[in-house]
N, C-alpha and C. Protein backbone atom coordinates (compact mmCIF):
# COMPACT_ATOMS: atom_id res chain seq x y z
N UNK A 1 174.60 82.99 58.87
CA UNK A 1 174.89 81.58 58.99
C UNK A 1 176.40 81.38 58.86
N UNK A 2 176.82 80.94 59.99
CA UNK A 2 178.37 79.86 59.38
C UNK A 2 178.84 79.27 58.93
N UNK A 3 179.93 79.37 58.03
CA UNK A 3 179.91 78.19 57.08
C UNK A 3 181.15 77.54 57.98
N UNK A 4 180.99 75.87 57.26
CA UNK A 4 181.53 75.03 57.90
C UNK A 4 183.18 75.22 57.42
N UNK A 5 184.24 75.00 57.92
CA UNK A 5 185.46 75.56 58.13
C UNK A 5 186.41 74.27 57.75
N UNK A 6 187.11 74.19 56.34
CA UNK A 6 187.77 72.54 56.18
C UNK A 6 187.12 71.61 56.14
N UNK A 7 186.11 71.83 56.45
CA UNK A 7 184.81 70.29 55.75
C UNK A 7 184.56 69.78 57.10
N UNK A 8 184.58 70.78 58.32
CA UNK A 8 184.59 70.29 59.80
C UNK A 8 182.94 70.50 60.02
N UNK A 9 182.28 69.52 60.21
CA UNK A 9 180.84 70.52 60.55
C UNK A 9 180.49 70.28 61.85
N UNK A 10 180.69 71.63 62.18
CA UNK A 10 180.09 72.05 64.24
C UNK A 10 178.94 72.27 64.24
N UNK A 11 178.71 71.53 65.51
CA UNK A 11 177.25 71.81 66.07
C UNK A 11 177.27 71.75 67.42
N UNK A 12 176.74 72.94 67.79
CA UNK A 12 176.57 73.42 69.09
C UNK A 12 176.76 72.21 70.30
N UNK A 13 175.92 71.89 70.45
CA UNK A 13 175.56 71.22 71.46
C UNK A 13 176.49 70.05 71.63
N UNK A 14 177.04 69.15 70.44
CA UNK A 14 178.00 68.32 70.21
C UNK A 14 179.47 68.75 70.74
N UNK A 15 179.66 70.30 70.41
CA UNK A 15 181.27 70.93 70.58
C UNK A 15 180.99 70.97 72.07
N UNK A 16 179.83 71.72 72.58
CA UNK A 16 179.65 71.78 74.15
C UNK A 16 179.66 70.47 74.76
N UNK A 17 179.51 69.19 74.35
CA UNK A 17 179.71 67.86 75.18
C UNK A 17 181.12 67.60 75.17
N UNK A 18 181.81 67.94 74.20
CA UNK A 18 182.92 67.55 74.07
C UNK A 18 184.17 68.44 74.92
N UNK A 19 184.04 69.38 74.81
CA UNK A 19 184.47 70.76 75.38
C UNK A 19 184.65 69.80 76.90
N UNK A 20 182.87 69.96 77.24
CA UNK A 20 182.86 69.66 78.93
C UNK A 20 183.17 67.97 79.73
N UNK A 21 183.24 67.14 78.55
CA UNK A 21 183.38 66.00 79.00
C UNK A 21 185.32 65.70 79.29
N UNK A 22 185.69 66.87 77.42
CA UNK A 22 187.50 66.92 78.09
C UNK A 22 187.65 67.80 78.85
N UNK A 23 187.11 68.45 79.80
CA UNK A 23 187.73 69.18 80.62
C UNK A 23 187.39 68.59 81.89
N UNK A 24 186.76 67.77 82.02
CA UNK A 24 186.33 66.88 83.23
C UNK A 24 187.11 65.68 83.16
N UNK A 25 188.35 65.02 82.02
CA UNK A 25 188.83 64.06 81.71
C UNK A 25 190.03 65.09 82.35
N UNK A 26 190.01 66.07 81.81
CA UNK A 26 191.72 66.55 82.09
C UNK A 26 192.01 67.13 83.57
N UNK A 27 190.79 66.99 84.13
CA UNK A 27 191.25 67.62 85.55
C UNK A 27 190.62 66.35 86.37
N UNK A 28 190.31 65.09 86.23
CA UNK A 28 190.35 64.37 86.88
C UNK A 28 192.17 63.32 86.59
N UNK A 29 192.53 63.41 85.11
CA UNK A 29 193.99 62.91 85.14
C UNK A 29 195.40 64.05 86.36
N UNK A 30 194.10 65.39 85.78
CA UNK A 30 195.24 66.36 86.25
C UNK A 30 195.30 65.97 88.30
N UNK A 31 194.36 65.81 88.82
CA UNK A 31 194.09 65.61 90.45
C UNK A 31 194.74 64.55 90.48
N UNK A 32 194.92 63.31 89.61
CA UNK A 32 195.41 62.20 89.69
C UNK A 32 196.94 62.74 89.94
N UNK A 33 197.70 62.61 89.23
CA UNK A 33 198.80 63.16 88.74
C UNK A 33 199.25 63.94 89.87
N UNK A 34 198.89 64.90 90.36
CA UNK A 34 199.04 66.01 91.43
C UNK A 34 199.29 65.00 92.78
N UNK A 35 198.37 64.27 92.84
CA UNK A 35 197.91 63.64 94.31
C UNK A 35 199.54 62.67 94.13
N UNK A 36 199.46 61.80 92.89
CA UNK A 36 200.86 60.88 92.88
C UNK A 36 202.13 61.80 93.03
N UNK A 37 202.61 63.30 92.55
CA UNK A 37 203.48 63.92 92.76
C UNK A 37 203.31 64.49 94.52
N UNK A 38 202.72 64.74 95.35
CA UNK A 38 202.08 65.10 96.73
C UNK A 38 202.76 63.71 97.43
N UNK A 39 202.15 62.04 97.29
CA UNK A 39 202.30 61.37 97.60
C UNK A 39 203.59 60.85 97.83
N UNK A 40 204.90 61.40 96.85
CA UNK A 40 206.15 61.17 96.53
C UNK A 40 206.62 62.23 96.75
N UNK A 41 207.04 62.49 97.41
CA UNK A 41 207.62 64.30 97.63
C UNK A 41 209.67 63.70 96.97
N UNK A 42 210.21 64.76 96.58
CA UNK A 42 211.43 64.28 96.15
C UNK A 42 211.45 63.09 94.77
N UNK A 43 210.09 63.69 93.69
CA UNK A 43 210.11 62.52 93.02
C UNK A 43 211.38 62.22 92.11
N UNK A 44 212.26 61.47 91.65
CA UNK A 44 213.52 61.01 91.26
C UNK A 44 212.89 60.65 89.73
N UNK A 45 213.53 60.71 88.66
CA UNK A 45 213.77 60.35 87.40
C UNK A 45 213.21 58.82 87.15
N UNK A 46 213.70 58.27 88.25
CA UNK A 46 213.72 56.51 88.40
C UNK A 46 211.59 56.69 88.64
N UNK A 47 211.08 56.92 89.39
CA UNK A 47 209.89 56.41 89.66
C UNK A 47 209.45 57.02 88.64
N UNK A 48 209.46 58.60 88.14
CA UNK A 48 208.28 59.21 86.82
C UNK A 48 208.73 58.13 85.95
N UNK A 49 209.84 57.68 85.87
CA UNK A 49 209.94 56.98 84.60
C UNK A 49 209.24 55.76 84.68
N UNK A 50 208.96 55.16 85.92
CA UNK A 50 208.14 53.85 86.40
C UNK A 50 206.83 53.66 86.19
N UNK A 51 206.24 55.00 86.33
CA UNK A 51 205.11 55.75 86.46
C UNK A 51 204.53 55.54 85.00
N UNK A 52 205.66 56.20 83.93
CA UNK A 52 204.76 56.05 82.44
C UNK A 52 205.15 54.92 82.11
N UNK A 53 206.26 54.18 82.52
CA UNK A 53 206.08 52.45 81.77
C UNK A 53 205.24 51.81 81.85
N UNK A 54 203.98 52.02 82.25
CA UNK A 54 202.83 51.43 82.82
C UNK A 54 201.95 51.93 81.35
N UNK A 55 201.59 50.16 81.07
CA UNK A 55 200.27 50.53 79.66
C UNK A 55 199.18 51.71 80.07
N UNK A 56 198.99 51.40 81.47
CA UNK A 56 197.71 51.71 81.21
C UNK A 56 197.58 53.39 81.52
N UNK A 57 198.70 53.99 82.09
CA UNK A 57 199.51 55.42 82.39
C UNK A 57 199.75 56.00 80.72
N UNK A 58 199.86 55.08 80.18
CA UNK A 58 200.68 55.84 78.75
C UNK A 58 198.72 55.67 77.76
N UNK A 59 198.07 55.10 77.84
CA UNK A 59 197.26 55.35 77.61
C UNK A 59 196.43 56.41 77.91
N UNK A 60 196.02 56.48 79.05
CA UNK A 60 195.41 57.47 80.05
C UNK A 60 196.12 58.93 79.62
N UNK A 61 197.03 58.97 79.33
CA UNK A 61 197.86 60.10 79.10
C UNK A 61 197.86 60.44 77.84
N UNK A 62 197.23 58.96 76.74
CA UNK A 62 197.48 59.35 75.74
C UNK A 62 195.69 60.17 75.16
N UNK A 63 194.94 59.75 76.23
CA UNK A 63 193.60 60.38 75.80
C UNK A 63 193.70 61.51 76.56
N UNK A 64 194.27 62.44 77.55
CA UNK A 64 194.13 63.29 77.99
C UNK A 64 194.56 64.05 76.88
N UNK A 65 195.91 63.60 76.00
CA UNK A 65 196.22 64.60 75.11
C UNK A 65 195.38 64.83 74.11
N UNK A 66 194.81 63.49 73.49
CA UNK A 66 193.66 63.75 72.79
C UNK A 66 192.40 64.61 72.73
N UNK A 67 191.99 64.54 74.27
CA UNK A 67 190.83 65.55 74.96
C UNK A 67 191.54 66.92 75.07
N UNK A 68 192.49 67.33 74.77
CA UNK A 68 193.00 68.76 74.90
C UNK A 68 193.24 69.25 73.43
N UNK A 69 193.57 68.79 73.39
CA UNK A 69 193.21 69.13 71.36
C UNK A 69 192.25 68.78 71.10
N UNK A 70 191.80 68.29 71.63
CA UNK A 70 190.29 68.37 71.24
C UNK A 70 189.54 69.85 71.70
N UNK A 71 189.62 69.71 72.68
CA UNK A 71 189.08 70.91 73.60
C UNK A 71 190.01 72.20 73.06
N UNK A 72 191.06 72.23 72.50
CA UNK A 72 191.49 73.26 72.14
C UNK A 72 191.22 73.52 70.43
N UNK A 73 190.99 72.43 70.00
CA UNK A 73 190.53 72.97 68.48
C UNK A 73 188.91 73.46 68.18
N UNK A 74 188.06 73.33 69.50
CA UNK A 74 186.95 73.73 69.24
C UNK A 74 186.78 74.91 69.85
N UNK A 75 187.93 75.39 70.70
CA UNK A 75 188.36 76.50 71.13
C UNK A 75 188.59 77.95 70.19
N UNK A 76 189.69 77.19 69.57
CA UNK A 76 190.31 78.27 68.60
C UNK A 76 189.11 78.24 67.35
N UNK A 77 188.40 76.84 67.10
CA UNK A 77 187.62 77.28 65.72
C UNK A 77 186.58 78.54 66.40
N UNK A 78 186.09 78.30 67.32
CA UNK A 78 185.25 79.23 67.99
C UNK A 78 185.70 80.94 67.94
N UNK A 79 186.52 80.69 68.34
CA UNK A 79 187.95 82.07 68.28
C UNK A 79 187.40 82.69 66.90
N UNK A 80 188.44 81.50 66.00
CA UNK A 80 188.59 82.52 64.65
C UNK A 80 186.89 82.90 64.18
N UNK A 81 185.86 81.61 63.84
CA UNK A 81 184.70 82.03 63.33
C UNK A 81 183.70 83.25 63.92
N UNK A 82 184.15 83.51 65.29
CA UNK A 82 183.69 84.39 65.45
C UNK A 82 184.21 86.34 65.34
N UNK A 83 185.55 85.89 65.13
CA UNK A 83 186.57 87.06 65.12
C UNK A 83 187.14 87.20 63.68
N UNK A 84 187.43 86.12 63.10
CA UNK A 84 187.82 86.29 61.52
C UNK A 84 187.12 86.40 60.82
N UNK A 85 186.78 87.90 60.15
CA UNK A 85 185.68 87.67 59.08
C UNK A 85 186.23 87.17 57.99
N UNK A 86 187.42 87.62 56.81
CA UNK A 86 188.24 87.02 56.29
C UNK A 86 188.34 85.44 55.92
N UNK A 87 186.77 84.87 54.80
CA UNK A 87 186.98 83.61 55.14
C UNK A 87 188.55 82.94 54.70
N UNK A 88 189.12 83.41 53.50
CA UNK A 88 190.38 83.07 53.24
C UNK A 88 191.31 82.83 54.58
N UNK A 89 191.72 83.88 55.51
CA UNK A 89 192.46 83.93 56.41
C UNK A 89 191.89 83.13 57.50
N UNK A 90 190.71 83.59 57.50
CA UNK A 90 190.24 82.08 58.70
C UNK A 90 190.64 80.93 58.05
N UNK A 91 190.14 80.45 57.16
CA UNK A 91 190.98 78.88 56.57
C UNK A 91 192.11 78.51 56.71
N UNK A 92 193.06 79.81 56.49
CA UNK A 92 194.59 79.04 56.33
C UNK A 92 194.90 79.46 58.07
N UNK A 93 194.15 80.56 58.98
CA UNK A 93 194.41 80.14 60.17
C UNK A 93 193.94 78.72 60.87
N UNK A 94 192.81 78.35 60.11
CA UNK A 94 192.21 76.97 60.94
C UNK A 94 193.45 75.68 60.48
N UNK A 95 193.70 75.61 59.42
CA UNK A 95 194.97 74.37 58.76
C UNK A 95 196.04 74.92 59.60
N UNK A 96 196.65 76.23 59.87
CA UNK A 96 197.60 76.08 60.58
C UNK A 96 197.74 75.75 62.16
N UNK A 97 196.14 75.62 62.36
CA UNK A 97 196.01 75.31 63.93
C UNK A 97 196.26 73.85 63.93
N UNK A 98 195.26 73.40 62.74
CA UNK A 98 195.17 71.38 62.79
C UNK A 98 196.44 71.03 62.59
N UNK A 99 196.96 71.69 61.58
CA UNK A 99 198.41 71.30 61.43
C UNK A 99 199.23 70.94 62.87
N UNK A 100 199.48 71.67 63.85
CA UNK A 100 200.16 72.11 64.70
C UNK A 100 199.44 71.10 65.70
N UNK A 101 198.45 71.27 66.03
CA UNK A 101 197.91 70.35 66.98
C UNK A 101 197.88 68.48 66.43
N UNK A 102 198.09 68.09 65.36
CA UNK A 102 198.16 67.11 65.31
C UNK A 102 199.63 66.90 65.02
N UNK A 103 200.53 67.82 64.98
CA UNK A 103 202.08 67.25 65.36
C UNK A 103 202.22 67.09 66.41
N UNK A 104 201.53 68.01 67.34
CA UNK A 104 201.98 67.90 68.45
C UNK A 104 201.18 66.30 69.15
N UNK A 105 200.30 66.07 68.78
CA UNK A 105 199.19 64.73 69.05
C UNK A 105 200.60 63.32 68.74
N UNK A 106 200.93 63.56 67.65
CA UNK A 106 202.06 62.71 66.92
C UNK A 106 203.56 63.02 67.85
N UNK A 107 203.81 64.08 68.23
CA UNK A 107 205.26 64.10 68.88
C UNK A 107 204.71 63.62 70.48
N UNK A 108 203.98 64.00 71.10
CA UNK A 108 203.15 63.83 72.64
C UNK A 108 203.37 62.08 72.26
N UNK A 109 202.44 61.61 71.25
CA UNK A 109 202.63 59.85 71.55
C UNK A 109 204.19 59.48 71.39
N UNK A 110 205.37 60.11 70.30
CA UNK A 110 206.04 59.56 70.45
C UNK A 110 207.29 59.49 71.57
N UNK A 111 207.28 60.37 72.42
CA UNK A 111 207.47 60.69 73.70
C UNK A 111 207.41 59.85 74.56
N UNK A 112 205.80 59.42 74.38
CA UNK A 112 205.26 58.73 75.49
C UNK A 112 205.65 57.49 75.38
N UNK A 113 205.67 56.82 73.71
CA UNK A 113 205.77 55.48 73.55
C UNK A 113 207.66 55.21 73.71
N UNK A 114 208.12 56.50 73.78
CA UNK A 114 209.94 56.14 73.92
C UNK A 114 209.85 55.92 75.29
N UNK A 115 209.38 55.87 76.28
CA UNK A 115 209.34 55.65 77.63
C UNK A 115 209.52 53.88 78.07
């Protein structure tokens, strides 16, 4: 049995909705995105920057980042619990993942919101 990792409790079927629902969020922003860079060939500083002044762009962007840390922390917990036997070292590897992924969650918005 697995024990639950930081007081996180996974369950199968829940990590697999989540997994597949952000990876269907991030490659429908990602086709988006692609098609608007395609559409603009020579894109200039002036329009990307036009592009995220838009609420509803800086939103959209701000749940894609969400759905990737998401999708990547159920990634790596998957990783270590199955590869780290070491519960000590799995722990302080799992805090140094959350750690890292929620700065980056926190630097990604403030990025977005300096736009």
């Amino acid at each position: 049995m697995v024990k639950s990792v930081l007081g996180v409790n996974h369950q199968g079927l829940r990590d697999w909705v989540i997994q597949r629902a952000s990876a269907i969020l991030m490659a429908i922003y990602s086709i988006g995105l692609l098609a608007y860079i395609v559409m603009h060939p020579g894109l200039s500083y002036v329009e990307w920057y036009a592009l995220f002044a838009h609420q509803w762009m800086k939103v959209a962007t701000l749940l894609v980042l969400l759905s990737l840390l998401f999708h990547a922390w159920i990634g790596i917990w998957t990783i270590f619990t199955d590869y780290v036997h070491p519960y000590a070292l799995r722990c302080f590897l799992n805090f140094m993942v959350i750690s890292m992924l929620i700065a980056c969650f926190f630097w990604g918005a403030l990025i977005l919101w300096s736009v």
